[in-house]
N, C-alpha and C. Protein backbone atom coordinates (compact mmCIF):
# COMPACT_ATOMS: atom_id res chain seq x y z
N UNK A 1 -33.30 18.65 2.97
CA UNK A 1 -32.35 17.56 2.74
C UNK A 1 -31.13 18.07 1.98
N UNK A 2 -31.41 19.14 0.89
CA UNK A 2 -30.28 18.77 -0.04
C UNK A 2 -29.34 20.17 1.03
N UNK A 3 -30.19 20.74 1.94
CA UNK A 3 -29.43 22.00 2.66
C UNK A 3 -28.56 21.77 4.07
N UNK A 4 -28.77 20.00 4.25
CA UNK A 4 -28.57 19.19 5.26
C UNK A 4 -27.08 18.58 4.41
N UNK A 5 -27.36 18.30 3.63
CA UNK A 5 -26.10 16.90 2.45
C UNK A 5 -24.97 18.45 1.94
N UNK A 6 -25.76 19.83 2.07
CA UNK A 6 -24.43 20.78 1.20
C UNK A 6 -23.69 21.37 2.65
N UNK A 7 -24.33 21.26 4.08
CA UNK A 7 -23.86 21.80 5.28
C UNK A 7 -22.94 20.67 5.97
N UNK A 8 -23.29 19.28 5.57
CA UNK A 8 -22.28 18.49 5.68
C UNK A 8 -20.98 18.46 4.92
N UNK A 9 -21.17 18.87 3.55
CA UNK A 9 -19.59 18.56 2.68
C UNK A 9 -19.34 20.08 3.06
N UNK A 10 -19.65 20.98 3.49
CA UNK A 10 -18.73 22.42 3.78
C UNK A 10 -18.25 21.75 4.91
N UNK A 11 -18.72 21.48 5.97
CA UNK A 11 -18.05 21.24 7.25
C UNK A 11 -16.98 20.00 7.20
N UNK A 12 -17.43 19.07 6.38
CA UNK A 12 -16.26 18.01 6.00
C UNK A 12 -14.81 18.74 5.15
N UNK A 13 -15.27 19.64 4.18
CA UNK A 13 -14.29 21.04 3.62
C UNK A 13 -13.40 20.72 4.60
N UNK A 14 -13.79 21.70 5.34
CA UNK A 14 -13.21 22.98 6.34
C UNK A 14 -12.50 21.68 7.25
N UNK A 15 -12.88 20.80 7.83
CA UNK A 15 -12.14 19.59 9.04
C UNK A 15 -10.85 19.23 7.50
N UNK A 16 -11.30 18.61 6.67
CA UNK A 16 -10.15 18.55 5.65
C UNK A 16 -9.05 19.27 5.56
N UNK A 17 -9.29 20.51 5.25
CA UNK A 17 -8.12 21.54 5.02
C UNK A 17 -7.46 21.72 6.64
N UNK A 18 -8.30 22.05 7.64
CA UNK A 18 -7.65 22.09 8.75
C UNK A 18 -6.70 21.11 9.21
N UNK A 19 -7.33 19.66 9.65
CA UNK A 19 -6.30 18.97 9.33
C UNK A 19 -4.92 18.43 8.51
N UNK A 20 -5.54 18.65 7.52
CA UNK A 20 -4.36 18.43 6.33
C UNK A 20 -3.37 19.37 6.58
N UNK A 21 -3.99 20.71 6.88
CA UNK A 21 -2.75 21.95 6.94
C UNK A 21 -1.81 21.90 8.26
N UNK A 22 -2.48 21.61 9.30
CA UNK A 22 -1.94 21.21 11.07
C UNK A 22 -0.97 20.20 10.74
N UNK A 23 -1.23 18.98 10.21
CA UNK A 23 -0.50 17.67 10.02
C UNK A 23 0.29 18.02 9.07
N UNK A 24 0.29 18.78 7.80
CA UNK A 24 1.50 18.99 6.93
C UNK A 24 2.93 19.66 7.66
N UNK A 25 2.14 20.47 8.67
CA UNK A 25 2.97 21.39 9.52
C UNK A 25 3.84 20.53 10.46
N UNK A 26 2.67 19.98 11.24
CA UNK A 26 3.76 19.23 12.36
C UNK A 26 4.43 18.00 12.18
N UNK A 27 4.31 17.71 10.90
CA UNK A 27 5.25 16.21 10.58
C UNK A 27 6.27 16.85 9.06
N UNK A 28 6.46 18.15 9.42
CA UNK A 28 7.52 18.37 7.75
C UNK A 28 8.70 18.33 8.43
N UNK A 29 9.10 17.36 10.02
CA UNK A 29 10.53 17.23 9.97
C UNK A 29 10.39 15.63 9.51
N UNK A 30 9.21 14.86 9.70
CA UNK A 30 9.31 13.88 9.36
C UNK A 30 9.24 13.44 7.78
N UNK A 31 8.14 14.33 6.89
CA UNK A 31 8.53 14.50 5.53
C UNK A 31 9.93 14.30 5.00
N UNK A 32 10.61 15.85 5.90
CA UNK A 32 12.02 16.23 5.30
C UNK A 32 12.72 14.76 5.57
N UNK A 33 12.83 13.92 6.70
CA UNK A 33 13.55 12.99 6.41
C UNK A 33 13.46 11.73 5.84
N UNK A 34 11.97 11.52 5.69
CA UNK A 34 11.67 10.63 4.31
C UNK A 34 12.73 11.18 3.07
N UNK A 35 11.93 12.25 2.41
CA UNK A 35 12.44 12.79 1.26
C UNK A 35 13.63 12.44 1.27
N UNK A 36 15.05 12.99 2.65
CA UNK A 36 15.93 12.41 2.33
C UNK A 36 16.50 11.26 1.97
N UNK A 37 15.89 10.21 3.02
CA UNK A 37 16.32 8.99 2.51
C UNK A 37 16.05 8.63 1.36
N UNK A 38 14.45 8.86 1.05
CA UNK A 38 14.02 8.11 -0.71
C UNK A 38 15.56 8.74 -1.51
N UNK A 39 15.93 9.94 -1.27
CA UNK A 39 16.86 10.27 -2.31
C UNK A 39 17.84 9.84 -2.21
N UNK A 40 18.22 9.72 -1.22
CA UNK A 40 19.29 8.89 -1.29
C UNK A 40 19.89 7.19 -1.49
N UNK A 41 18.64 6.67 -0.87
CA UNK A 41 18.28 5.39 -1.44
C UNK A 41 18.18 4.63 -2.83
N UNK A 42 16.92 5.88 -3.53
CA UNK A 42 16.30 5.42 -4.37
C UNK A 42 16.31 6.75 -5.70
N UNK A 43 17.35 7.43 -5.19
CA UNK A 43 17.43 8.47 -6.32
C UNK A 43 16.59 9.68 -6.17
N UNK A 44 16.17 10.13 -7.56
CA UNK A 44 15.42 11.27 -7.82
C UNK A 44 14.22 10.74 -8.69
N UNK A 45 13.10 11.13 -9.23
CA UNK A 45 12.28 12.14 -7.87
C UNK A 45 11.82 11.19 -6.79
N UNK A 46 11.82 12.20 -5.80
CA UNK A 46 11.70 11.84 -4.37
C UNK A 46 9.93 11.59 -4.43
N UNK A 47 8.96 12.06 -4.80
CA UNK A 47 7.87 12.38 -5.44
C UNK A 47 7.36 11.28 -6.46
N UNK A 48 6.44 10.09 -6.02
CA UNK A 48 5.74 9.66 -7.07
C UNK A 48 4.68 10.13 -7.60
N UNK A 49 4.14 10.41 -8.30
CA UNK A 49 3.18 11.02 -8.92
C UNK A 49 2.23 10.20 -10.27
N UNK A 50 0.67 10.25 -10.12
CA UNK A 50 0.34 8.77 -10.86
C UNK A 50 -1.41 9.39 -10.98
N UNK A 51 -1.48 9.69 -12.49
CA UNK A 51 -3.11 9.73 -12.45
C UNK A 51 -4.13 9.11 -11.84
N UNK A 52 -5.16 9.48 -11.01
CA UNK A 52 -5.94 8.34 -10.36
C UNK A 52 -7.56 9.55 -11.11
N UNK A 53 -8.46 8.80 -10.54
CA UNK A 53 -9.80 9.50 -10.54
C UNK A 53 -10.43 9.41 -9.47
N UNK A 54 -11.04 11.00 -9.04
CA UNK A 54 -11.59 11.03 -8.19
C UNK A 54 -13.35 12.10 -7.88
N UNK A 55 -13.38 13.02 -7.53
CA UNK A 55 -15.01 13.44 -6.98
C UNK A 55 -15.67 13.54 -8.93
N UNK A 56 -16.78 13.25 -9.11
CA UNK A 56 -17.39 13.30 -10.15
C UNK A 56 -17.08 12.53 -11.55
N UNK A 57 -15.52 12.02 -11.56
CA UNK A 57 -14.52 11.13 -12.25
C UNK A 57 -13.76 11.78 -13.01
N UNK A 58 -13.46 13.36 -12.10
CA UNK A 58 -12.14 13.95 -12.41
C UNK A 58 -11.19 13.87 -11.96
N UNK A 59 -10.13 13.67 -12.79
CA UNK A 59 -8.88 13.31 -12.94
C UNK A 59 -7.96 14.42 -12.08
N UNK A 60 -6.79 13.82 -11.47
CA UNK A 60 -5.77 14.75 -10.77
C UNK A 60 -4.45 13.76 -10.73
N UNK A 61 -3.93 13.87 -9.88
CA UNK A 61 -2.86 13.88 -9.95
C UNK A 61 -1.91 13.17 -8.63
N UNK A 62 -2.24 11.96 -8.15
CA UNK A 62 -2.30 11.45 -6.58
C UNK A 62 -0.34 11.65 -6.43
N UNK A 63 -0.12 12.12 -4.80
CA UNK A 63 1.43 12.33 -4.28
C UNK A 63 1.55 10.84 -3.96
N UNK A 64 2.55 11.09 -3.57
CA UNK A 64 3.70 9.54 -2.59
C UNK A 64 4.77 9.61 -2.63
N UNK A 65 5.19 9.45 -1.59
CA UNK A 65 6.92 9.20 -1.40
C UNK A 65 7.12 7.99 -2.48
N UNK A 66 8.13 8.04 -3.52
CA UNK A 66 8.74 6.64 -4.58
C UNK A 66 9.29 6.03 -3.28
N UNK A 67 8.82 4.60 -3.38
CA UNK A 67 9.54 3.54 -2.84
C UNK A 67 9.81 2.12 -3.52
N UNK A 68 10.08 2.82 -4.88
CA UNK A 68 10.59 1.88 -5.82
C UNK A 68 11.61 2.15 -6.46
N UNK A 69 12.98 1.54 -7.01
CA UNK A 69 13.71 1.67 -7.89
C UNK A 69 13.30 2.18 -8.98
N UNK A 70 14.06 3.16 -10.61
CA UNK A 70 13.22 2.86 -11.75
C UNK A 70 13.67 1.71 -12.24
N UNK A 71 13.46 1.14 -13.04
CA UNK A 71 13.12 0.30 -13.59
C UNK A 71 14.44 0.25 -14.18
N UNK A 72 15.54 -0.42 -14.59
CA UNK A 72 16.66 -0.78 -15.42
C UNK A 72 15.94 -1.09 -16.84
N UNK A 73 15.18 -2.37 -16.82
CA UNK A 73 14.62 -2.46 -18.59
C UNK A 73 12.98 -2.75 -18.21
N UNK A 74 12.41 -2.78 -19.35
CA UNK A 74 11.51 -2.76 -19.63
C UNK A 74 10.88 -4.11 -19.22
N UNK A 75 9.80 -4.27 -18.52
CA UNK A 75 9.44 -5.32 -17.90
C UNK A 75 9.89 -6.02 -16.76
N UNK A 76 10.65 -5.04 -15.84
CA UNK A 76 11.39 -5.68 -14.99
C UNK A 76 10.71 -6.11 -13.63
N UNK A 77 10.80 -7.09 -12.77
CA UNK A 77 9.65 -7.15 -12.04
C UNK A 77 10.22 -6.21 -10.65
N UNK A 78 8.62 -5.98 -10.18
CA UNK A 78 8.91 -5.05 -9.00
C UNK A 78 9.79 -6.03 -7.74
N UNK A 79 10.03 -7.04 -7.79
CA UNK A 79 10.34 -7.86 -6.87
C UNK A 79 12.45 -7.20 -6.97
N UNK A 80 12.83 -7.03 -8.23
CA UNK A 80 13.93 -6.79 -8.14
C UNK A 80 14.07 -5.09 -8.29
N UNK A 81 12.89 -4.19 -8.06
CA UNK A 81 13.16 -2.80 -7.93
C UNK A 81 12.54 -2.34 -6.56
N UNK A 82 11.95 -3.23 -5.70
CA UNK A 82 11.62 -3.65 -3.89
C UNK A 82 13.31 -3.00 -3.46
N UNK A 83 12.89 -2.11 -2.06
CA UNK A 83 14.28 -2.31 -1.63
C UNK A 83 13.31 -2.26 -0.05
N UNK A 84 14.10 -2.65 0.93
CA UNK A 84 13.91 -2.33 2.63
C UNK A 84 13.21 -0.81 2.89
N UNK A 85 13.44 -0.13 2.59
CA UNK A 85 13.23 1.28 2.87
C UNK A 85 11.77 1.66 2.39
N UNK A 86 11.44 0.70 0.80
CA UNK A 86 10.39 0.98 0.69
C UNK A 86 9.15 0.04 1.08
N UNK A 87 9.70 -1.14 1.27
CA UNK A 87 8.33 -2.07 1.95
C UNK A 87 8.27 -0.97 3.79
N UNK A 88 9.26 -0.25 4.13
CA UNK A 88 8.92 -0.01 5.43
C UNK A 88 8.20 1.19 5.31
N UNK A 89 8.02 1.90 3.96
CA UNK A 89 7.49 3.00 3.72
C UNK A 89 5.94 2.61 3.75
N UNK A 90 5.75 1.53 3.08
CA UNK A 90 4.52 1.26 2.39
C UNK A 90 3.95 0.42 3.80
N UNK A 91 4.26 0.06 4.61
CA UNK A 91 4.03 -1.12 5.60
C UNK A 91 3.50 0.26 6.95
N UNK A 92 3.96 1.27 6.76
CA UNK A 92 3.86 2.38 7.99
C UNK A 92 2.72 3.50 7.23
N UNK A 93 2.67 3.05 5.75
CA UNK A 93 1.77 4.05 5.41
C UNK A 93 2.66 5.25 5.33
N UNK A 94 3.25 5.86 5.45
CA UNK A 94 4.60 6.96 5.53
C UNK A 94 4.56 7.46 4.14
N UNK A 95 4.98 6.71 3.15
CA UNK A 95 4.72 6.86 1.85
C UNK A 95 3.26 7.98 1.46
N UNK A 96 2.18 7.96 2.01
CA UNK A 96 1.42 8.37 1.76
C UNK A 96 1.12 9.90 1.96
N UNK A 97 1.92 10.23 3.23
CA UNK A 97 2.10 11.55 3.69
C UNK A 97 1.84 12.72 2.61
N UNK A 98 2.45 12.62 1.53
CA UNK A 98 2.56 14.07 0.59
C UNK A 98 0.84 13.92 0.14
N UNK A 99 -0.16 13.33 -0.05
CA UNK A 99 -1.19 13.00 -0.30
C UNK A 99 -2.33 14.46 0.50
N UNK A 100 -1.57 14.37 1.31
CA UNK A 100 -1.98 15.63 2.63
C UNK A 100 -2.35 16.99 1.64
N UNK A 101 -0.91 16.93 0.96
CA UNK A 101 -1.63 18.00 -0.05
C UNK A 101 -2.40 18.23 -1.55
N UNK A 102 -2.84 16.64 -1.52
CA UNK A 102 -3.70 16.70 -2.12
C UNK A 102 -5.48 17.06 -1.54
N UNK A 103 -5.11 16.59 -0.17
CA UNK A 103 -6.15 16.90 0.32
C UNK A 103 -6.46 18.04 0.53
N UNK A 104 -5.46 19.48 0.98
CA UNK A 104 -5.58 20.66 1.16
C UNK A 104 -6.06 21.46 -0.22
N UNK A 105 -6.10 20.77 -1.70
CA UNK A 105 -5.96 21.15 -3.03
C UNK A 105 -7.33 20.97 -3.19
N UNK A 106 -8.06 20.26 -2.29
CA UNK A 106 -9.56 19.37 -2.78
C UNK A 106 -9.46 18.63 -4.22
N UNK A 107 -8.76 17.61 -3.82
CA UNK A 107 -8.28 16.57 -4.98
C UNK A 107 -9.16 15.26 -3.88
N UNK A 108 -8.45 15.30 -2.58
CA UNK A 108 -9.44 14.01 -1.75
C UNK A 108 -9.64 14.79 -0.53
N UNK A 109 -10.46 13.77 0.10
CA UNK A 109 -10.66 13.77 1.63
C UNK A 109 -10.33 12.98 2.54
N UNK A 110 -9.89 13.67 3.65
CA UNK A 110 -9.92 12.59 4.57
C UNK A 110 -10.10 11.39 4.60
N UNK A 111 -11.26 11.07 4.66
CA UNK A 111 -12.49 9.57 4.37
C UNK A 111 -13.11 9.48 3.15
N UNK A 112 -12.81 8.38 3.06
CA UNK A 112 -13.35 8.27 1.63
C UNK A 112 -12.98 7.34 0.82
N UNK A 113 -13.31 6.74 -0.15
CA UNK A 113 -12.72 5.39 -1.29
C UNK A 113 -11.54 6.04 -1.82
N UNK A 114 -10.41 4.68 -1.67
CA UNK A 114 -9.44 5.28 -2.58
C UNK A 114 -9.36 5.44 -3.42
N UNK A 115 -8.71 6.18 -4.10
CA UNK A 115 -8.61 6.70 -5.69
C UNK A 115 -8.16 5.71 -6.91
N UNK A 116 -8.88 5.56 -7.59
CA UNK A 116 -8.48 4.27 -8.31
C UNK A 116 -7.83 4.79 -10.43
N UNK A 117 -7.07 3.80 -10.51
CA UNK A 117 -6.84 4.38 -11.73
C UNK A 117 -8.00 4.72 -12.83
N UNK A 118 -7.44 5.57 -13.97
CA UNK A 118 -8.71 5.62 -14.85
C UNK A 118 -9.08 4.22 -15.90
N UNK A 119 -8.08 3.74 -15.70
CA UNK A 119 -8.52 2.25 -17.16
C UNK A 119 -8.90 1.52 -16.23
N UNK A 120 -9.02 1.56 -14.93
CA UNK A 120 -10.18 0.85 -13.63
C UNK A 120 -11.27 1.44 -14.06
N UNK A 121 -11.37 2.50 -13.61
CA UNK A 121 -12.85 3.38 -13.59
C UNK A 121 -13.41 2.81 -15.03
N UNK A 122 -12.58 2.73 -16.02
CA UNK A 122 -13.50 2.76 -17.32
C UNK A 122 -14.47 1.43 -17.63
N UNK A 123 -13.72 0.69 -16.03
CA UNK A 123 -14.46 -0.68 -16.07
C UNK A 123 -15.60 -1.29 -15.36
N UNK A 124 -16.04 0.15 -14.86
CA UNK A 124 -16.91 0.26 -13.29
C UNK A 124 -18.15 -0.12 -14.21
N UNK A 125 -18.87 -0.80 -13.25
CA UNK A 125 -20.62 -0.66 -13.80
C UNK A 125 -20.87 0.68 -12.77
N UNK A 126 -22.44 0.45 -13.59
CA UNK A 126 -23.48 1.81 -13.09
C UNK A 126 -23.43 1.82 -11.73
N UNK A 127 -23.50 0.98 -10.98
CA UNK A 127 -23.38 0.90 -9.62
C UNK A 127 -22.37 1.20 -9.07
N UNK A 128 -21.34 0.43 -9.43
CA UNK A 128 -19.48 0.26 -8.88
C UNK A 128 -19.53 2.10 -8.93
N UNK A 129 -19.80 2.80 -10.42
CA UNK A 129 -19.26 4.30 -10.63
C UNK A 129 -19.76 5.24 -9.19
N UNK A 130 -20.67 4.79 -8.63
CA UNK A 130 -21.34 5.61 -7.91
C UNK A 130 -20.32 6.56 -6.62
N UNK A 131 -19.26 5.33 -6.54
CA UNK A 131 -17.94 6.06 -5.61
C UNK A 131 -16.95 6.96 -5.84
N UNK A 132 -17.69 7.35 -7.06
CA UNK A 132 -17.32 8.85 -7.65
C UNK A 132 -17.73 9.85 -7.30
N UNK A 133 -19.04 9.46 -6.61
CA UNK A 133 -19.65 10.59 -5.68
C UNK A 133 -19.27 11.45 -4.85
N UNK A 134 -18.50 11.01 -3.93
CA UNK A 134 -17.83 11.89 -3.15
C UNK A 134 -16.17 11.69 -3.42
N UNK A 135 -15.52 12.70 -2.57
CA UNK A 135 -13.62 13.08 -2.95
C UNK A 135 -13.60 11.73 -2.39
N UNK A 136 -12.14 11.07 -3.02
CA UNK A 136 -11.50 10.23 -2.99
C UNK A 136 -10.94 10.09 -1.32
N UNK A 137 -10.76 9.11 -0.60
CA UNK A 137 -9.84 9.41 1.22
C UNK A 137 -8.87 8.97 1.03
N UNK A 138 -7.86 9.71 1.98
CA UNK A 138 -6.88 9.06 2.86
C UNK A 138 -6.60 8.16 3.27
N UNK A 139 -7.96 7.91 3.83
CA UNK A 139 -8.40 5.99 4.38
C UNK A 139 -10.00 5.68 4.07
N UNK A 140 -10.48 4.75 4.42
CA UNK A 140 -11.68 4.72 4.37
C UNK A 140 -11.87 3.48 4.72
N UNK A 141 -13.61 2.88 5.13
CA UNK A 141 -14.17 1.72 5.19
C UNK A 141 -13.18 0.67 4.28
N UNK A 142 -13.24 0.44 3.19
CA UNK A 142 -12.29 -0.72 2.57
C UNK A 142 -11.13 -1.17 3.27
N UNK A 143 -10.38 0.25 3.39
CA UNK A 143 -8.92 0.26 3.96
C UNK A 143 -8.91 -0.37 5.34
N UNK A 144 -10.09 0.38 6.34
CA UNK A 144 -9.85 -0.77 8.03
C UNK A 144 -10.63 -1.66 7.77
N UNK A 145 -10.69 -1.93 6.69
CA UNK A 145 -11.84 -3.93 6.75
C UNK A 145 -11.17 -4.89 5.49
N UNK A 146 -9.69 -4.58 5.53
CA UNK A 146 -8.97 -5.74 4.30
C UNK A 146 -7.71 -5.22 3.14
N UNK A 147 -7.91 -3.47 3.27
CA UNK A 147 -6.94 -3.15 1.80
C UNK A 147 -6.44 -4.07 1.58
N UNK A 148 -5.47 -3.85 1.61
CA UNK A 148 -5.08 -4.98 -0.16
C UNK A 148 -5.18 -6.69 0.22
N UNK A 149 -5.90 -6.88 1.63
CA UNK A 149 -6.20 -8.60 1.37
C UNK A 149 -7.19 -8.92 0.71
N UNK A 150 -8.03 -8.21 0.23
CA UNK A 150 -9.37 -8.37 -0.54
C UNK A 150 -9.43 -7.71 -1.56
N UNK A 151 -9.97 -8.04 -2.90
CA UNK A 151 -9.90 -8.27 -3.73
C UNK A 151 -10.98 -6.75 -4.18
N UNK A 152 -10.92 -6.15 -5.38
CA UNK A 152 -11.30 -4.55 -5.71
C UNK A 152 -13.11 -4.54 -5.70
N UNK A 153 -13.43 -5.63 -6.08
CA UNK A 153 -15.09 -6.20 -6.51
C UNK A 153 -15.25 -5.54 -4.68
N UNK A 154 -14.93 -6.28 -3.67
CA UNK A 154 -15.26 -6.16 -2.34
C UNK A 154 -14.77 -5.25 -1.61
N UNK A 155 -13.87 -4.37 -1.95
CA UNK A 155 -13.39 -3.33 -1.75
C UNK A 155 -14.43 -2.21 -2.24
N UNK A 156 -14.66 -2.28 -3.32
CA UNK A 156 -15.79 -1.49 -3.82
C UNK A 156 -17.36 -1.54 -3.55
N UNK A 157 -17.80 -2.65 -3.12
CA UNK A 157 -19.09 -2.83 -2.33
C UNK A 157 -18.47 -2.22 -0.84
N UNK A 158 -17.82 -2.71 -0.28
CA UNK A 158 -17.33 -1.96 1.09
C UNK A 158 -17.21 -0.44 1.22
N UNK A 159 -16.87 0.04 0.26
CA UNK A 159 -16.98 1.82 -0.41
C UNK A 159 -18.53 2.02 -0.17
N UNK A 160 -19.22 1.51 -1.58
CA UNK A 160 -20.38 1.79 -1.64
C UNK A 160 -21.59 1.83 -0.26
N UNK A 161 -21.03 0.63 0.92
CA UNK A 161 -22.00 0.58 1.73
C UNK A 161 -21.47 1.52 3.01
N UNK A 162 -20.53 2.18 2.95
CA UNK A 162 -19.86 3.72 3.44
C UNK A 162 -20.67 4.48 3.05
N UNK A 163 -20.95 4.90 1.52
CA UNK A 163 -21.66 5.89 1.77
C UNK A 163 -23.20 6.00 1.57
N UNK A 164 -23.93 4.76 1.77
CA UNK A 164 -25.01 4.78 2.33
C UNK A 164 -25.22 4.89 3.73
N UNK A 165 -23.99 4.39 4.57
CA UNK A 165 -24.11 4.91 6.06
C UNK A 165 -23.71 6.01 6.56
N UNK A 166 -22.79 6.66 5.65
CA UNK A 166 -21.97 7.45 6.22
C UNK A 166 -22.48 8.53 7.33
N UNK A 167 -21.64 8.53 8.09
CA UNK A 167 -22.10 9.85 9.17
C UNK A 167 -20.59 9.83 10.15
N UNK A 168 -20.80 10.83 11.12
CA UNK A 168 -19.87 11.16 11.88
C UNK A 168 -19.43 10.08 13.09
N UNK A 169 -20.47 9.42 13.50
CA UNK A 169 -20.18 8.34 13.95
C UNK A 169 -19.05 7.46 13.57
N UNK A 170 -19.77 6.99 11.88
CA UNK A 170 -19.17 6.10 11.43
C UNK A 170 -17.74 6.91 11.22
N UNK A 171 -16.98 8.08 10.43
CA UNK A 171 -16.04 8.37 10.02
C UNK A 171 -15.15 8.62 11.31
N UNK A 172 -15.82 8.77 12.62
CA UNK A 172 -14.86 8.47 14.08
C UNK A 172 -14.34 7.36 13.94
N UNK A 173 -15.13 6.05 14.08
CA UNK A 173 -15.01 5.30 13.57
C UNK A 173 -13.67 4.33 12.81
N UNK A 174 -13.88 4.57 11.41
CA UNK A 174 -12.63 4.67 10.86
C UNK A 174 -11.19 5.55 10.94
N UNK A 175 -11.35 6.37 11.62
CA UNK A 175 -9.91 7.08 12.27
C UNK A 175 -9.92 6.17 13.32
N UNK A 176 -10.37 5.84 14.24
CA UNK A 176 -9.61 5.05 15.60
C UNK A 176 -9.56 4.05 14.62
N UNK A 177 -10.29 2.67 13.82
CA UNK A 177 -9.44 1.75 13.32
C UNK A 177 -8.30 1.97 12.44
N UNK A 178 -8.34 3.32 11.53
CA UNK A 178 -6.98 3.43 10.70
C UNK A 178 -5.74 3.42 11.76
N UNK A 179 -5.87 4.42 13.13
CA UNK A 179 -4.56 4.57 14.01
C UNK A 179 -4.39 3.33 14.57
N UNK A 180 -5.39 2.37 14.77
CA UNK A 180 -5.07 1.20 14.86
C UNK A 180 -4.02 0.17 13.93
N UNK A 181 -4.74 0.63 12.71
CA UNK A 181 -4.19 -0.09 11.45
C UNK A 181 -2.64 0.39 11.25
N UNK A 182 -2.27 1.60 11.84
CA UNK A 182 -0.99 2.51 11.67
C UNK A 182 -0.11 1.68 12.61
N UNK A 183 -0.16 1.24 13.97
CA UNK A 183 0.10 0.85 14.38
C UNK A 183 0.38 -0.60 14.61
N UNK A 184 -0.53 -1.65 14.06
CA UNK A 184 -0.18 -2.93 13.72
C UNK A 184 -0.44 -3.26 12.24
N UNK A 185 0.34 -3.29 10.96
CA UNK A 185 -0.20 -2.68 9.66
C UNK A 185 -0.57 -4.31 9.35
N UNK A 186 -1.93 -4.44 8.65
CA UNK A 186 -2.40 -5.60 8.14
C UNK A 186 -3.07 -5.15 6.52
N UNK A 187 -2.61 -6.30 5.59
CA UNK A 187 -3.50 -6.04 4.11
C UNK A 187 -2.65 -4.83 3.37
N UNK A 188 -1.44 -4.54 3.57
CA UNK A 188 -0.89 -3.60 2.96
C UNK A 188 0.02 -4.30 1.77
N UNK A 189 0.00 -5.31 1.66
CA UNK A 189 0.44 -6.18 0.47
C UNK A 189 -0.47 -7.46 0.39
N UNK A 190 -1.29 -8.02 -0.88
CA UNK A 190 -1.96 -9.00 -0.65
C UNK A 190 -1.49 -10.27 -0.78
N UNK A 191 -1.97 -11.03 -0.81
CA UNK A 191 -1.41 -12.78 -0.63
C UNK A 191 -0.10 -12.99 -1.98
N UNK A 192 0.93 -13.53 -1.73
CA UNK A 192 1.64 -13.59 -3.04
C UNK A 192 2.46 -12.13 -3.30
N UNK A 193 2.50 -10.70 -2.54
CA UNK A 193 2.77 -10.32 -2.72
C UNK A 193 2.40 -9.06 -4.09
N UNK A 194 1.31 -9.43 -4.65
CA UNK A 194 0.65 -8.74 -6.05
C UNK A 194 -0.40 -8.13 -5.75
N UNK A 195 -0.33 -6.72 -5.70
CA UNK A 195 -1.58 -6.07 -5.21
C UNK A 195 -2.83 -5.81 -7.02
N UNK A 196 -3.79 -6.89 -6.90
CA UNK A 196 -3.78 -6.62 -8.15
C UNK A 196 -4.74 -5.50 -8.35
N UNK A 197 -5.27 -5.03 -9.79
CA UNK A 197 -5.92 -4.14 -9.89
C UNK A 197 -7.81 -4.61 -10.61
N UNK A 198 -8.31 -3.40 -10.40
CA UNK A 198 -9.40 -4.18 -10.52
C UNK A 198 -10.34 -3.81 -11.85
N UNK A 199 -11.08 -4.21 -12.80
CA UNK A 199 -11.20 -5.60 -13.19
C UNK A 199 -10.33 -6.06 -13.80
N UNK A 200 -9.17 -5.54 -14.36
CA UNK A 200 -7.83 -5.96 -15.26
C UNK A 200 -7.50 -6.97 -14.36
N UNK A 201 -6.57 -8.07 -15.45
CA UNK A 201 -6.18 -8.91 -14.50
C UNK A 201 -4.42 -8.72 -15.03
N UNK A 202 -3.98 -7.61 -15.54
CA UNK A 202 -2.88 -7.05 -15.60
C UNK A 202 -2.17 -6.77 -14.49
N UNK A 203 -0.82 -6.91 -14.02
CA UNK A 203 -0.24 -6.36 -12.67
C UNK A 203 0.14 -4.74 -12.87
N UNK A 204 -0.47 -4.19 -11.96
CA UNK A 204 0.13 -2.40 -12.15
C UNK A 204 1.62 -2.69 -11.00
N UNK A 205 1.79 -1.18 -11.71
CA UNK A 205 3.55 -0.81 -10.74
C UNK A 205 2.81 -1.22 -9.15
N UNK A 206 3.59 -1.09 -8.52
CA UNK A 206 3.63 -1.70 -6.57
C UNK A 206 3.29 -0.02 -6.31
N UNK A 207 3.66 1.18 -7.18
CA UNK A 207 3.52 2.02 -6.61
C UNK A 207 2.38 3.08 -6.97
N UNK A 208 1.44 2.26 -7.77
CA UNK A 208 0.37 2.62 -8.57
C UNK A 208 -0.77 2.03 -7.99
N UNK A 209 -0.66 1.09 -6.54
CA UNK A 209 -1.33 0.46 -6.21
C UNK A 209 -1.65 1.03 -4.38
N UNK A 210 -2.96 0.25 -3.87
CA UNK A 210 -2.82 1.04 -2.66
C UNK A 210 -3.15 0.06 -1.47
C-alpha cells in the first residue's frame, strides 16, 4: 500500500512538472501580454503575490496576475479599486497563469484543494486540517462543483471527499469539467459580489481570494 500511495505522488510529480513546464512555454506570448496590460492598466507589480498554506501546512508563496488597483487609503473598498481588465482576468481564470510556476517549484499541483490563507488554516478542525495532506491545485473538486458560490465549510468537505476518492478517473474528470468551467465561467465571484473567507467573517482583498 504505502509502495502503491509513494508510486502514485512520483507519477503525479513528474505529469505536474511536465505540464506546468509545456504550458508555461506555450502560453508566455499570452503571459507576456497579460503582464503588459496589468502594467499598464494597473501599474506595477504586475505580480500579486500572497502567503497561502499548503502540502503538510507549509507556507509559500501563491503567483497571480494583480487585477486590482492599490489601494489610495486605507480601507478602501475593492468595489472602487475593480477595474474591467481585472474582473475579465479573474472571470477567464487568466489571472492564475503565473501559479504554473508554482507548480513546477512543488509549492501545488495540478489537482488539488486550493490554497487557503494561514489565519484560515489556524481555524481548521482536526478534520477540515486533513487537506493539508496533499499539494495545494490549480483546480480541484470544490472549484468544478461551486468555487466561490459556496461557502468554505462546503468547499472543504468537497476537498475532503476528493481525497478519499481520488484516482485517475476522478482527476480526468475534473480537467474536462475545469475546461468546461474555462469556457463558460460560473462561481468565480459569489452572491453580492464578496468572496468571503472561511471561518472569519472578515472580508479579505478580491485578490487574496479564489
Amino acid at each position: 500500500m504505502r509502495r502503491t500511495a509513494t508510486g502514485r505522488r512520483s507519477l503525479q510529480r513528474a505529469v505536474d512538472v511536465t505540464v506546468a513546464c509545456t504550458a508555461s512555454l506555450a502560453l508566455v506570448p499570452v503571459g507576456a501580454l497579460v503582464a503588459a496590460l496589468v502594467r499598464w492598466r494597473l501599474g506595477s507589480p504586475v505580480i500579486f503575490r500572497q502567503t497561502r498554506v499548503g502540502l503538510d501546512g507549509k507556507e509559500f508563496e501563491i503567483l497571480k496576475f494583480r487585477t486590482m488597483r492599490p489601494p489610495s487609503y486605507d480601507g478602501q473598498p475593492d468595489s472602487e479599486r475593480d477595474t474591467a481588465l481585472g474582473r475579465a482576468l479573474r472571470s477567464t481564470s487568466v489571472d492564475e497563469l503565473p501559479q504554473l510556476w508554482n507548480i513546477a517549484r512543488g509549492d501545488m499541483s495540478l489537482i488539488g484543494p486550493r490554497p487557503t490563507l494561514p489565519e484560515q488554516v489556524r481555524h481548521y478542525s482536526q478534520l477540515q486540517a486533513g487537506r493539508l495532506a496533499v499539494r495545494p491545485g490549480l483546480t480541484g473538486w470544490a472549484q468544478v462543483n461551486g468555487r466561490n458560490s459556496i461557502g468554505w465549510p462546503e468547499r472543504i468537505e468537497l476537498d475532503l471527499w476528493y481525497l478519499r476518492h481520488r484516482s485517475l478517473r476522478l482527476d480526468l474528470r475534473i480537467v474536462v469539467r475545469t475546461a468546461v468551467r474555462l469556457l463558460r465561467p460560473q462561481g468565480v465571484v459569489a452572491q453580492g459580489g464578496v468572496n468571503p473567507g472561511f471561518p472569519l467573517q472578515q472580508e479579505s482583498p478580491r485578490d487574496g481570494v479564489d
